[in-house]
PDB file of N, CA and C in Angstrom:
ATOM      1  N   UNK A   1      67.650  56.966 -40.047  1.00  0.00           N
ATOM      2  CA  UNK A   1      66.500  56.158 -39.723  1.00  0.00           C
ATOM      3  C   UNK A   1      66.289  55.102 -40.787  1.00  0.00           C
ATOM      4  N   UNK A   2      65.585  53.592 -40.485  1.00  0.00           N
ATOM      5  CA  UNK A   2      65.281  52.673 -41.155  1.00  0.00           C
ATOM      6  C   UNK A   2      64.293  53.295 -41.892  1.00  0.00           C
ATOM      7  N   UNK A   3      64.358  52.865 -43.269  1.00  0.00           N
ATOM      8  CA  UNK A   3      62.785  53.352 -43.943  1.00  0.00           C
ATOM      9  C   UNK A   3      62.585  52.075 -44.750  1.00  0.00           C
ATOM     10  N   UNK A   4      61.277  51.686 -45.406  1.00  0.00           N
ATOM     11  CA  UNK A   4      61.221  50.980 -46.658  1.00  0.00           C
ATOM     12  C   UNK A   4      61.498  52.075 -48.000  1.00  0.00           C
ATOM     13  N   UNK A   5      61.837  51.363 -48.662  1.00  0.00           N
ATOM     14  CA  UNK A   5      61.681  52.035 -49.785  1.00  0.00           C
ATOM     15  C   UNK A   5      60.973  51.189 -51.455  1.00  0.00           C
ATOM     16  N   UNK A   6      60.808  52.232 -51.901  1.00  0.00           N
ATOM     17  CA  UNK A   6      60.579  50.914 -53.652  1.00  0.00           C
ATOM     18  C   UNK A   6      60.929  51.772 -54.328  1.00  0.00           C
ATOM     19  N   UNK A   7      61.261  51.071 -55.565  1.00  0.00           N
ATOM     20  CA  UNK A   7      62.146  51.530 -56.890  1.00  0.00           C
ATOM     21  C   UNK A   7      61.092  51.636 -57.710  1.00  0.00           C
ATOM     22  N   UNK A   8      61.572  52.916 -58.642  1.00  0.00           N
ATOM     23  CA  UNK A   8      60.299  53.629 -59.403  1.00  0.00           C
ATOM     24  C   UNK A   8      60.988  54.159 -60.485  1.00  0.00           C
ATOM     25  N   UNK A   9      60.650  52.656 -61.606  1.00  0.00           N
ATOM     26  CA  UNK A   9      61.719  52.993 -62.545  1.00  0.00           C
ATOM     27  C   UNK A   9      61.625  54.138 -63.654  1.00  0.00           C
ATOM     28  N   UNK A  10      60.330  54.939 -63.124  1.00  0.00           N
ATOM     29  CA  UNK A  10      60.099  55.719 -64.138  1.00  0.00           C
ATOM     30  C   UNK A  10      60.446  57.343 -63.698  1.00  0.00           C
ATOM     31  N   UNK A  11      61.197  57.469 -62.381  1.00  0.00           N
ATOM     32  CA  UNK A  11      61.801  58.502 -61.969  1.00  0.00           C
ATOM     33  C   UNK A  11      62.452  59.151 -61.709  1.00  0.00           C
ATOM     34  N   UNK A  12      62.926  60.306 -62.365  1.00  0.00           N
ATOM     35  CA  UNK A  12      64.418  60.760 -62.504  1.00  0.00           C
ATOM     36  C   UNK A  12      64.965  61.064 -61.323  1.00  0.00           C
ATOM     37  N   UNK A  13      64.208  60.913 -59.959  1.00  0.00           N
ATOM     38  CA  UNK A  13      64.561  61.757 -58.711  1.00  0.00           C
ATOM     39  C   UNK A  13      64.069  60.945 -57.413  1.00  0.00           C
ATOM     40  N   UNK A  14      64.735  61.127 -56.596  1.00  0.00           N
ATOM     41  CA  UNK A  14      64.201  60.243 -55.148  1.00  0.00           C
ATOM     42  C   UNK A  14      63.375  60.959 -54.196  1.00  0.00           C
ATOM     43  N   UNK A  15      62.336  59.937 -53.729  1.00  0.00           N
ATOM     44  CA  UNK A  15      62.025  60.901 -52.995  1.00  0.00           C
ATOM     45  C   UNK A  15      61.832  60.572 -51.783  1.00  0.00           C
ATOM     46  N   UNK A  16      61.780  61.364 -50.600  1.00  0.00           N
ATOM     47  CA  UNK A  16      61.431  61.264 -49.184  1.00  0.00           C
ATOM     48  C   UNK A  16      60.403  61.485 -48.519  1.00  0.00           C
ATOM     49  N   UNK A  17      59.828  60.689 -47.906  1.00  0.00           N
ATOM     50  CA  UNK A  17      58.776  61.151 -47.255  1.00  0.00           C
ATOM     51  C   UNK A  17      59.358  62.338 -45.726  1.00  0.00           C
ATOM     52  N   UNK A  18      58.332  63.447 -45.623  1.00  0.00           N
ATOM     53  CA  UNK A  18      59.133  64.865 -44.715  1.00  0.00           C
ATOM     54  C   UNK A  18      58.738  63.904 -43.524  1.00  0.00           C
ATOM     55  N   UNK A  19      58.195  63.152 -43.079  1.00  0.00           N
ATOM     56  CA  UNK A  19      58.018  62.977 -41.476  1.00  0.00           C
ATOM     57  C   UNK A  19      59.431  61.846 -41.623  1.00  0.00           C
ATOM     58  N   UNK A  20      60.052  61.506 -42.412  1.00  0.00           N
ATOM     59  CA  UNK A  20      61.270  60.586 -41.814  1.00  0.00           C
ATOM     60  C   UNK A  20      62.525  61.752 -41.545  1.00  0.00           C
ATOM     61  N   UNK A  21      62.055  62.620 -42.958  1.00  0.00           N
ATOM     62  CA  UNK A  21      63.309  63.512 -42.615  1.00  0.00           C
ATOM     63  C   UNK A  21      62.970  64.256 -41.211  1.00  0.00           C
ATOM     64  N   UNK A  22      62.097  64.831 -40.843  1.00  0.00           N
ATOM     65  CA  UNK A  22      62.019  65.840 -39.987  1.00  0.00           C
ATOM     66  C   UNK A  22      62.548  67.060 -40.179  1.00  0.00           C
ATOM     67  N   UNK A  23      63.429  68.117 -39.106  1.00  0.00           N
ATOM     68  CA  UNK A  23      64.208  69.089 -39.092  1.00  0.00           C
ATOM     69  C   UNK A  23      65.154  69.477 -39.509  1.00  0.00           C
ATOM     70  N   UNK A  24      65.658  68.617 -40.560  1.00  0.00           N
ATOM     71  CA  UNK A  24      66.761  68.376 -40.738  1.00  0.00           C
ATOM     72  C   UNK A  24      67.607  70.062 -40.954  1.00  0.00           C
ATOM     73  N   UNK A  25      68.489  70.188 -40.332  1.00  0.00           N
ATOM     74  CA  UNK A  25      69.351  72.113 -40.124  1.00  0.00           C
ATOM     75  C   UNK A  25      69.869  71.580 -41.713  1.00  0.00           C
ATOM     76  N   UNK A  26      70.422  70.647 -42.111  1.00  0.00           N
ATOM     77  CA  UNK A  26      71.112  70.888 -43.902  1.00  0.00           C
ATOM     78  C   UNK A  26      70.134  70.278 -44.706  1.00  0.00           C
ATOM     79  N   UNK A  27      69.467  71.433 -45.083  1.00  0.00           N
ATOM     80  CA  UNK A  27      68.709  71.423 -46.388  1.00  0.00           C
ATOM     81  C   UNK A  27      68.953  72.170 -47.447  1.00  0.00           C
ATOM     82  N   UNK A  28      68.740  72.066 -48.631  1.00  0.00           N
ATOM     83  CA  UNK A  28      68.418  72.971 -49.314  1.00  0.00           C
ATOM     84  C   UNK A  28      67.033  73.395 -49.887  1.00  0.00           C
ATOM     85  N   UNK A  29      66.844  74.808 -50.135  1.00  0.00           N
ATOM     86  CA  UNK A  29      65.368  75.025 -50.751  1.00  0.00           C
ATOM     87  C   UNK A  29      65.616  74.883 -52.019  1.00  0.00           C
ATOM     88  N   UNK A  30      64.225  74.078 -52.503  1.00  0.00           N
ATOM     89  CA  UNK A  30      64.315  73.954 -54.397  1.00  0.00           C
ATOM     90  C   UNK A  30      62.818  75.407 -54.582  1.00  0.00           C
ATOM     91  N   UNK A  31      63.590  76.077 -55.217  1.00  0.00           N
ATOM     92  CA  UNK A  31      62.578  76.982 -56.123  1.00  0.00           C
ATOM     93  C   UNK A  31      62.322  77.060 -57.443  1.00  0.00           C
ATOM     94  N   UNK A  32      60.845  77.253 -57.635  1.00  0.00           N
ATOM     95  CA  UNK A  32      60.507  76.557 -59.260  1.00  0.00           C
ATOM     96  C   UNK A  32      60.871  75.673 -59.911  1.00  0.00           C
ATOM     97  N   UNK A  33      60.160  74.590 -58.688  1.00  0.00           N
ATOM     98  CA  UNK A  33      60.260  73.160 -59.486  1.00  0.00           C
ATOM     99  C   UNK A  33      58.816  72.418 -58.931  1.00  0.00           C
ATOM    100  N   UNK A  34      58.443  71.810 -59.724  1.00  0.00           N
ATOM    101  CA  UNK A  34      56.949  70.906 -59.790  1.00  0.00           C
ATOM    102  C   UNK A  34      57.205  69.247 -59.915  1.00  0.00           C
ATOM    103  N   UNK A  35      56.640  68.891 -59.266  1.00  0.00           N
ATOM    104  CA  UNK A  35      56.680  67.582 -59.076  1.00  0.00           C
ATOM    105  C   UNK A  35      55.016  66.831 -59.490  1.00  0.00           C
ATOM    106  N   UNK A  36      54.772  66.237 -60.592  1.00  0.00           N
ATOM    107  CA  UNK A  36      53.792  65.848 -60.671  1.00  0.00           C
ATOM    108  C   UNK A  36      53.825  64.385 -60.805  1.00  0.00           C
ATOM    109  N   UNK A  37      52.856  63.728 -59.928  1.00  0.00           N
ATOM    110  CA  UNK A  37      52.768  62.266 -59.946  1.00  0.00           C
ATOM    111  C   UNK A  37      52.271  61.415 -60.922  1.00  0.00           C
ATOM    112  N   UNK A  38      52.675  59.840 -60.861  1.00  0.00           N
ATOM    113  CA  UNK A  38      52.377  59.555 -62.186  1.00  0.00           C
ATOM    114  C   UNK A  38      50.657  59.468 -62.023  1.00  0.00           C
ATOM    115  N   UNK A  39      49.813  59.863 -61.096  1.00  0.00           N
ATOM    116  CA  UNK A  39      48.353  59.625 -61.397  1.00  0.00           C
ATOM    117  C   UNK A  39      48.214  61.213 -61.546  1.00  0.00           C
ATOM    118  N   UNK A  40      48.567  62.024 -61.945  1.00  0.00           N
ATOM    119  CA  UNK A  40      48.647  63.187 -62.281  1.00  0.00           C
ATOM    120  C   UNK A  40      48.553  64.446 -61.266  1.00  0.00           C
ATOM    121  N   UNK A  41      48.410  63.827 -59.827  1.00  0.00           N
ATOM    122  CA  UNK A  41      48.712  64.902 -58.980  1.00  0.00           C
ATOM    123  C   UNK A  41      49.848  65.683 -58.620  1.00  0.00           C
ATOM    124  N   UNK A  42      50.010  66.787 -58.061  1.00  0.00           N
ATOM    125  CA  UNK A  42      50.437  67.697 -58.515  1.00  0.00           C
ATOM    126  C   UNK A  42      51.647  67.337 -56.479  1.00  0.00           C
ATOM    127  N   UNK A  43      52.389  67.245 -56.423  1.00  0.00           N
ATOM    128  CA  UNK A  43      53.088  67.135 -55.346  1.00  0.00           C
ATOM    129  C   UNK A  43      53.971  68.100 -54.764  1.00  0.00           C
ATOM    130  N   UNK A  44      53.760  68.896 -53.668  1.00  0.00           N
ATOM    131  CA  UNK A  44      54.820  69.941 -53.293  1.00  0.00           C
ATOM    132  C   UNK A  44      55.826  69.559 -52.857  1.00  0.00           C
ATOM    133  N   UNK A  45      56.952  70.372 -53.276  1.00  0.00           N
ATOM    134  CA  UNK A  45      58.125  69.729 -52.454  1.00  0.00           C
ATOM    135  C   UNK A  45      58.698  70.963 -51.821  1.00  0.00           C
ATOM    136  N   UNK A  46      58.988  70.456 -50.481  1.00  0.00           N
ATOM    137  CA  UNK A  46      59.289  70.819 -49.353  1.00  0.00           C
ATOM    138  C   UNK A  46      60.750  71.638 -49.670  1.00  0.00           C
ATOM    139  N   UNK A  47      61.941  70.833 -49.757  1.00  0.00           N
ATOM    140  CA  UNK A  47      63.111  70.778 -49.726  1.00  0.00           C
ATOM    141  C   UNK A  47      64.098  69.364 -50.639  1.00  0.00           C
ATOM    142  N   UNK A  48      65.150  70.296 -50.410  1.00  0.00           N
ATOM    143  CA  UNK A  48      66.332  68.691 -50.936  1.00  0.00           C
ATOM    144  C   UNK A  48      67.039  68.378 -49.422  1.00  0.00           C
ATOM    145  N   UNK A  49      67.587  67.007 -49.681  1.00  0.00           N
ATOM    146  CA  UNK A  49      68.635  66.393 -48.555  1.00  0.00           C
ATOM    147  C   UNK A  49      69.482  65.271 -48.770  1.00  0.00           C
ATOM    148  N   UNK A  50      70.289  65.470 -48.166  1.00  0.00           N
ATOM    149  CA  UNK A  50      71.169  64.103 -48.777  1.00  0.00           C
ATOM    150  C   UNK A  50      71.444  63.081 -47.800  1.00  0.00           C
ATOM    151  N   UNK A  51      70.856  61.731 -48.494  1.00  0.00           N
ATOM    152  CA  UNK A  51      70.636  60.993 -47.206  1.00  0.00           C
ATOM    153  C   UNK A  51      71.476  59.716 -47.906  1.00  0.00           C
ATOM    154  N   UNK A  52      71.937  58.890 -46.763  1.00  0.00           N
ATOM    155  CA  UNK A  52      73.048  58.167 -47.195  1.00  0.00           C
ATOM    156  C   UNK A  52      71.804  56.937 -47.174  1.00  0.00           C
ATOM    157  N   UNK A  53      71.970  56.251 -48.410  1.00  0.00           N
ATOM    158  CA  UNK A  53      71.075  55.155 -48.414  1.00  0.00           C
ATOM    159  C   UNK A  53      71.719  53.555 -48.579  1.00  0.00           C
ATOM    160  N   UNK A  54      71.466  52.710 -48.160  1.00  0.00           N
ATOM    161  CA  UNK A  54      72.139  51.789 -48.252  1.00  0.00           C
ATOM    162  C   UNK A  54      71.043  49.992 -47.958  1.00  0.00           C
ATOM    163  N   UNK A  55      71.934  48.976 -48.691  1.00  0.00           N
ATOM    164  CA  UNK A  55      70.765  48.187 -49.232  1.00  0.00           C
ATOM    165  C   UNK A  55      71.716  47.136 -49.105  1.00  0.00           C
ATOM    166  N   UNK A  56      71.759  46.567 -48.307  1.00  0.00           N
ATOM    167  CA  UNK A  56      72.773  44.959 -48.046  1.00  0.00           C
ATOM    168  C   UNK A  56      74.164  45.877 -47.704  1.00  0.00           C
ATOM    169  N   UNK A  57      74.993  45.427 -48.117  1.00  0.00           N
ATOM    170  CA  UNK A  57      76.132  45.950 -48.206  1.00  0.00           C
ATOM    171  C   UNK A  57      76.760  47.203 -48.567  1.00  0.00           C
ATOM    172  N   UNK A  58      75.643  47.299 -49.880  1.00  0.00           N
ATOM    173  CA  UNK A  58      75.919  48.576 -50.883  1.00  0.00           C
ATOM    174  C   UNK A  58      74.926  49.945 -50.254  1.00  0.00           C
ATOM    175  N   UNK A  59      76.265  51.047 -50.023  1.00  0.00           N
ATOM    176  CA  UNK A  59      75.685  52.560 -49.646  1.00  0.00           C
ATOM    177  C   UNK A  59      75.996  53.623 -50.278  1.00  0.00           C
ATOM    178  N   UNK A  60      75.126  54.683 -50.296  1.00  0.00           N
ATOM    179  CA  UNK A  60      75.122  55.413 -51.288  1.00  0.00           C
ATOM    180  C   UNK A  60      74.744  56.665 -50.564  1.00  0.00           C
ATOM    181  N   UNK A  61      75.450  57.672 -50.928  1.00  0.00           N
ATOM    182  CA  UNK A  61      74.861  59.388 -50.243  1.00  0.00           C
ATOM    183  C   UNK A  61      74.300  59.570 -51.898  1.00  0.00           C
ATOM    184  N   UNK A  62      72.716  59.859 -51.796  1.00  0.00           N
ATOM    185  CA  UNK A  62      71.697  60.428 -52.606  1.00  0.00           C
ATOM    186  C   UNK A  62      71.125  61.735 -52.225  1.00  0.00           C
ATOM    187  N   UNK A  63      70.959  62.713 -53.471  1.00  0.00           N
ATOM    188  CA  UNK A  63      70.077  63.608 -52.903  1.00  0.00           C
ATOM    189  C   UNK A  63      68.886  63.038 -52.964  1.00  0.00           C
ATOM    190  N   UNK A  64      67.487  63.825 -52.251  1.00  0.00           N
ATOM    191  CA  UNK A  64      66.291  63.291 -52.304  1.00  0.00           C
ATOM    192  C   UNK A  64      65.547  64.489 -52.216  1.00  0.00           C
ATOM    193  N   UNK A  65      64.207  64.285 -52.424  1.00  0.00           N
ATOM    194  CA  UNK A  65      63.418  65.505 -52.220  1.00  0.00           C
ATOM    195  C   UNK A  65      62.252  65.378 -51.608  1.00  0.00           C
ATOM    196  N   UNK A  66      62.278  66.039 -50.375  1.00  0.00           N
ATOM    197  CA  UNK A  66      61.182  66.240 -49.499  1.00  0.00           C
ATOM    198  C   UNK A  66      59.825  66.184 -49.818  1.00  0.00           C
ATOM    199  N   UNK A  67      59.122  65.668 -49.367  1.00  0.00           N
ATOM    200  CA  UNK A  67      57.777  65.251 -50.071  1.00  0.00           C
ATOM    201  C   UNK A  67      56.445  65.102 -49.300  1.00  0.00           C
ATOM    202  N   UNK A  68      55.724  65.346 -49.074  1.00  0.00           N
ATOM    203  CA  UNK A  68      54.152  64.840 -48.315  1.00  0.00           C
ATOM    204  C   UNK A  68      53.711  63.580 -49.393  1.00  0.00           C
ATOM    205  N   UNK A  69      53.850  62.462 -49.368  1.00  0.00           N
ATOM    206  CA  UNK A  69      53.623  61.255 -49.732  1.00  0.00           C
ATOM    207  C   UNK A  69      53.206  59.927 -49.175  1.00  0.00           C
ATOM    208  N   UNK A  70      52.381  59.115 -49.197  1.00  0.00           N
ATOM    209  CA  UNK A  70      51.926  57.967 -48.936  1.00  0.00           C
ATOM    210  C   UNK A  70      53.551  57.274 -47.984  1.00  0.00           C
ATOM    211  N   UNK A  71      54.027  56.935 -49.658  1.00  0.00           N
ATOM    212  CA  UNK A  71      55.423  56.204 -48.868  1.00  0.00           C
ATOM    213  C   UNK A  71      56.705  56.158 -48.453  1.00  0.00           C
ATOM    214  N   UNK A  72      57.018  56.296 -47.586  1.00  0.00           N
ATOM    215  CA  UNK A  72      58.216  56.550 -47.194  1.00  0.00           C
ATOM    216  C   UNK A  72      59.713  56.887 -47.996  1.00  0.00           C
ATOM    217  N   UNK A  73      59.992  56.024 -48.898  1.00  0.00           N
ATOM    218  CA  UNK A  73      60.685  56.719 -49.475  1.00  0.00           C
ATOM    219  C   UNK A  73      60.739  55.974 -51.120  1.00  0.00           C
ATOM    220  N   UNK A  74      60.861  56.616 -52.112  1.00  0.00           N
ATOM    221  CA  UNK A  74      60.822  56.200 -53.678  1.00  0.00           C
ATOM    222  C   UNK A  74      62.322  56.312 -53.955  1.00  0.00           C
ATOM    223  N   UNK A  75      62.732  55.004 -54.401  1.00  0.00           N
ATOM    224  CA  UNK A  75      64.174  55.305 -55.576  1.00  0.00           C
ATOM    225  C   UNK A  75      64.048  55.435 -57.007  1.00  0.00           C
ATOM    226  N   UNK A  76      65.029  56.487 -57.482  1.00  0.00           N
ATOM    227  CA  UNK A  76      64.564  56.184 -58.917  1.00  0.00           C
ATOM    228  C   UNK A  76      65.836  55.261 -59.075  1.00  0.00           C
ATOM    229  N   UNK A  77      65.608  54.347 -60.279  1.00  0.00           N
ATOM    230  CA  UNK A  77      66.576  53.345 -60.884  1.00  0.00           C
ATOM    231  C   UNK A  77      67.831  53.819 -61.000  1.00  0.00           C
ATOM    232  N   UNK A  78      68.285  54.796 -61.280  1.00  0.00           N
ATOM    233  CA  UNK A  78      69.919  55.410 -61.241  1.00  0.00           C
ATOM    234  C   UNK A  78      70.596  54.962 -59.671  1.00  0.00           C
ATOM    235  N   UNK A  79      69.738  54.947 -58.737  1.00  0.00           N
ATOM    236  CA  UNK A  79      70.414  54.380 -57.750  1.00  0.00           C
ATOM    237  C   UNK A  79      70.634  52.896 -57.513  1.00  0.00           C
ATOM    238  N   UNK A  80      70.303  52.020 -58.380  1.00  0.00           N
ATOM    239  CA  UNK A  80      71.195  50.808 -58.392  1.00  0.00           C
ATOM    240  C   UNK A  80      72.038  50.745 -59.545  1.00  0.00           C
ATOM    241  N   UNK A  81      72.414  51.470 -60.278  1.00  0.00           N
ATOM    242  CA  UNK A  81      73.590  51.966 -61.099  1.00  0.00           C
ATOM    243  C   UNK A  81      74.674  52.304 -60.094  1.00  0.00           C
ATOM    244  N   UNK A  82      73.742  53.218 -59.104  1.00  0.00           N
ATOM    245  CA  UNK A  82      75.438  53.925 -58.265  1.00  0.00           C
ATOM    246  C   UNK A  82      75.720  53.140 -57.575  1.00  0.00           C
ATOM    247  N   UNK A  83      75.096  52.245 -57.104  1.00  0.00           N
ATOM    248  CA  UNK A  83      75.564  50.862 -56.243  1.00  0.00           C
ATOM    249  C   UNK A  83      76.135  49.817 -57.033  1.00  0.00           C
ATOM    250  N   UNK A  84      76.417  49.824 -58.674  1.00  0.00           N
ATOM    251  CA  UNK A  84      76.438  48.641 -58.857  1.00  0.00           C
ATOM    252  C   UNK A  84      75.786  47.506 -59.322  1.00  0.00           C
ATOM    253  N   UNK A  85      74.716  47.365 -58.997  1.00  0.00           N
ATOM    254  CA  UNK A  85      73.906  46.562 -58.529  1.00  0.00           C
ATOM    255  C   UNK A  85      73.611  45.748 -60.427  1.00  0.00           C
ATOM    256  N   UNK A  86      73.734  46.550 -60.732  1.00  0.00           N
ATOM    257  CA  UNK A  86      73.683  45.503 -62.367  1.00  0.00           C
ATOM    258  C   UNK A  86      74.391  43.984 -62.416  1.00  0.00           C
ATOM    259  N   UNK A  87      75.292  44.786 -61.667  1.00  0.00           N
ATOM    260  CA  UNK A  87      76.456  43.615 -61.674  1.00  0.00           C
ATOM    261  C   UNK A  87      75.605  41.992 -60.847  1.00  0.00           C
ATOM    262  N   UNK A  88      75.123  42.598 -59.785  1.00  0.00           N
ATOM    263  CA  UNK A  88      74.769  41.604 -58.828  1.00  0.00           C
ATOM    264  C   UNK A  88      73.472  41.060 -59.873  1.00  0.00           C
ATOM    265  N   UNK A  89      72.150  41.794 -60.520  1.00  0.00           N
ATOM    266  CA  UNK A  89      71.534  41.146 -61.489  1.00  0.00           C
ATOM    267  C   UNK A  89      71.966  40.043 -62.444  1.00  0.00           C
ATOM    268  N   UNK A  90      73.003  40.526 -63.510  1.00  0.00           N
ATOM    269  CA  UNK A  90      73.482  40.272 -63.899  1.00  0.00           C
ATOM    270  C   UNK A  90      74.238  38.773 -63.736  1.00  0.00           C
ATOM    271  N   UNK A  91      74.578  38.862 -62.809  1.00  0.00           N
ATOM    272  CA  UNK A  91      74.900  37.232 -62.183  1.00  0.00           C
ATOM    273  C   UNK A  91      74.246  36.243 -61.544  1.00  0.00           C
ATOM    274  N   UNK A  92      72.867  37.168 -61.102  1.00  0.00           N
ATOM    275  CA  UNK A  92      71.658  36.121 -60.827  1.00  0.00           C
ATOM    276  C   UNK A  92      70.871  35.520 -62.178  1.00  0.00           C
ATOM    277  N   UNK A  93      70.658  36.687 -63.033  1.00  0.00           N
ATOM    278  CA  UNK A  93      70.157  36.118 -64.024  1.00  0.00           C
ATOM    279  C   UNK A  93      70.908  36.046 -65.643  1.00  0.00           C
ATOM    280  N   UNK A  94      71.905  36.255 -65.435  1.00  0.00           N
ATOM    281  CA  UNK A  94      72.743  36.299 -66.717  1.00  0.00           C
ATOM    282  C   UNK A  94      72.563  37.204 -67.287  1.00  0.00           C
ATOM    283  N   UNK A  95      73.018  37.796 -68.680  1.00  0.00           N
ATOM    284  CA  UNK A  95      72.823  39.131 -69.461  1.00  0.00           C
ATOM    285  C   UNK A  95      72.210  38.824 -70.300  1.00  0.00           C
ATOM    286  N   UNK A  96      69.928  39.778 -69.776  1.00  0.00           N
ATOM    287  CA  UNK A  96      69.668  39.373 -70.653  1.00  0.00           C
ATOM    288  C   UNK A  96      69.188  40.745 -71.635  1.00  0.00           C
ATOM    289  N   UNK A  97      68.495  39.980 -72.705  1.00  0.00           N
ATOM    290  CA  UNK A  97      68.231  41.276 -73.839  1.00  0.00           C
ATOM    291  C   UNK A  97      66.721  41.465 -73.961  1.00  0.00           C
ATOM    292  N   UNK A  98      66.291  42.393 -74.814  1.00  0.00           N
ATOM    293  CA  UNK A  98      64.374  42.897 -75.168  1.00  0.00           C
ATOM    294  C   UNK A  98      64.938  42.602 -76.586  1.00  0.00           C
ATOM    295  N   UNK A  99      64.082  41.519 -77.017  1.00  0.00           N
ATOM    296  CA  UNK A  99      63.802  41.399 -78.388  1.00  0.00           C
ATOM    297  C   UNK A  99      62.360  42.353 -79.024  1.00  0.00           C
ATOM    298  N   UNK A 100      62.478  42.710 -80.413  1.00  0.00           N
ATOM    299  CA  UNK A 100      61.133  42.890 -80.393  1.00  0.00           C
ATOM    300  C   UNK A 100      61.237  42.928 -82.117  1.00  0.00           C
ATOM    301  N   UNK A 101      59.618  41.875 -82.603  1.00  0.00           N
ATOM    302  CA  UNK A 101      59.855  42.259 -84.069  1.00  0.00           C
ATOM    303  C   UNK A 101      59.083  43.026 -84.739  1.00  0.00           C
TER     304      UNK A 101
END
């Protein structure tokens, strides 16, 4: 299924909203694990799944984790690493650096 998604550079993990996944028969169950949001709520997670994600050209099989959430689906930043995608930055805006004094 089409979803939106946004990149959430402060997250080690992707996540899914459960009404895109639905039923899905290949899941896995995650036990004893907590998911807390960055406004400090506390988020259950359902399950894992691996959903093939893809963004212009570039596709990617990600795990993700099932979620009751606002939005449809969150990337964390490692997934435009696995695509690449530096590269394509990189040539829009040249290689740049964080100064700081």
């Amino acid at each position: 299924r089409t979803c939106l998604f946004k990149l959430d550079t402060g997250f080690d993990v992707c996540l899914v909203n459960r009404e895109l996944v639905g039923n899905r028969k290949r899941s896995e169950s995650i036990d004893r694990c907590r998911l807390i949001y960055p406004t400090g709520e506390e988020v259950p997670i359902r399950n894992k799944v691996y959903c093939q994600v893809q963004l212009g050209s570039f596709e990617v099989k990600m795990s993700m984790l099932v979620v009751d959430i606002e939005d449809e689906c969150l990337l964390e930043a490692d997934f435009f690493e696995a695509i690449g995608a530096e590269r394509i930055f990189e040539s829009l805006f040249g290689n740049s650096s964080c100064r700081t004094k």
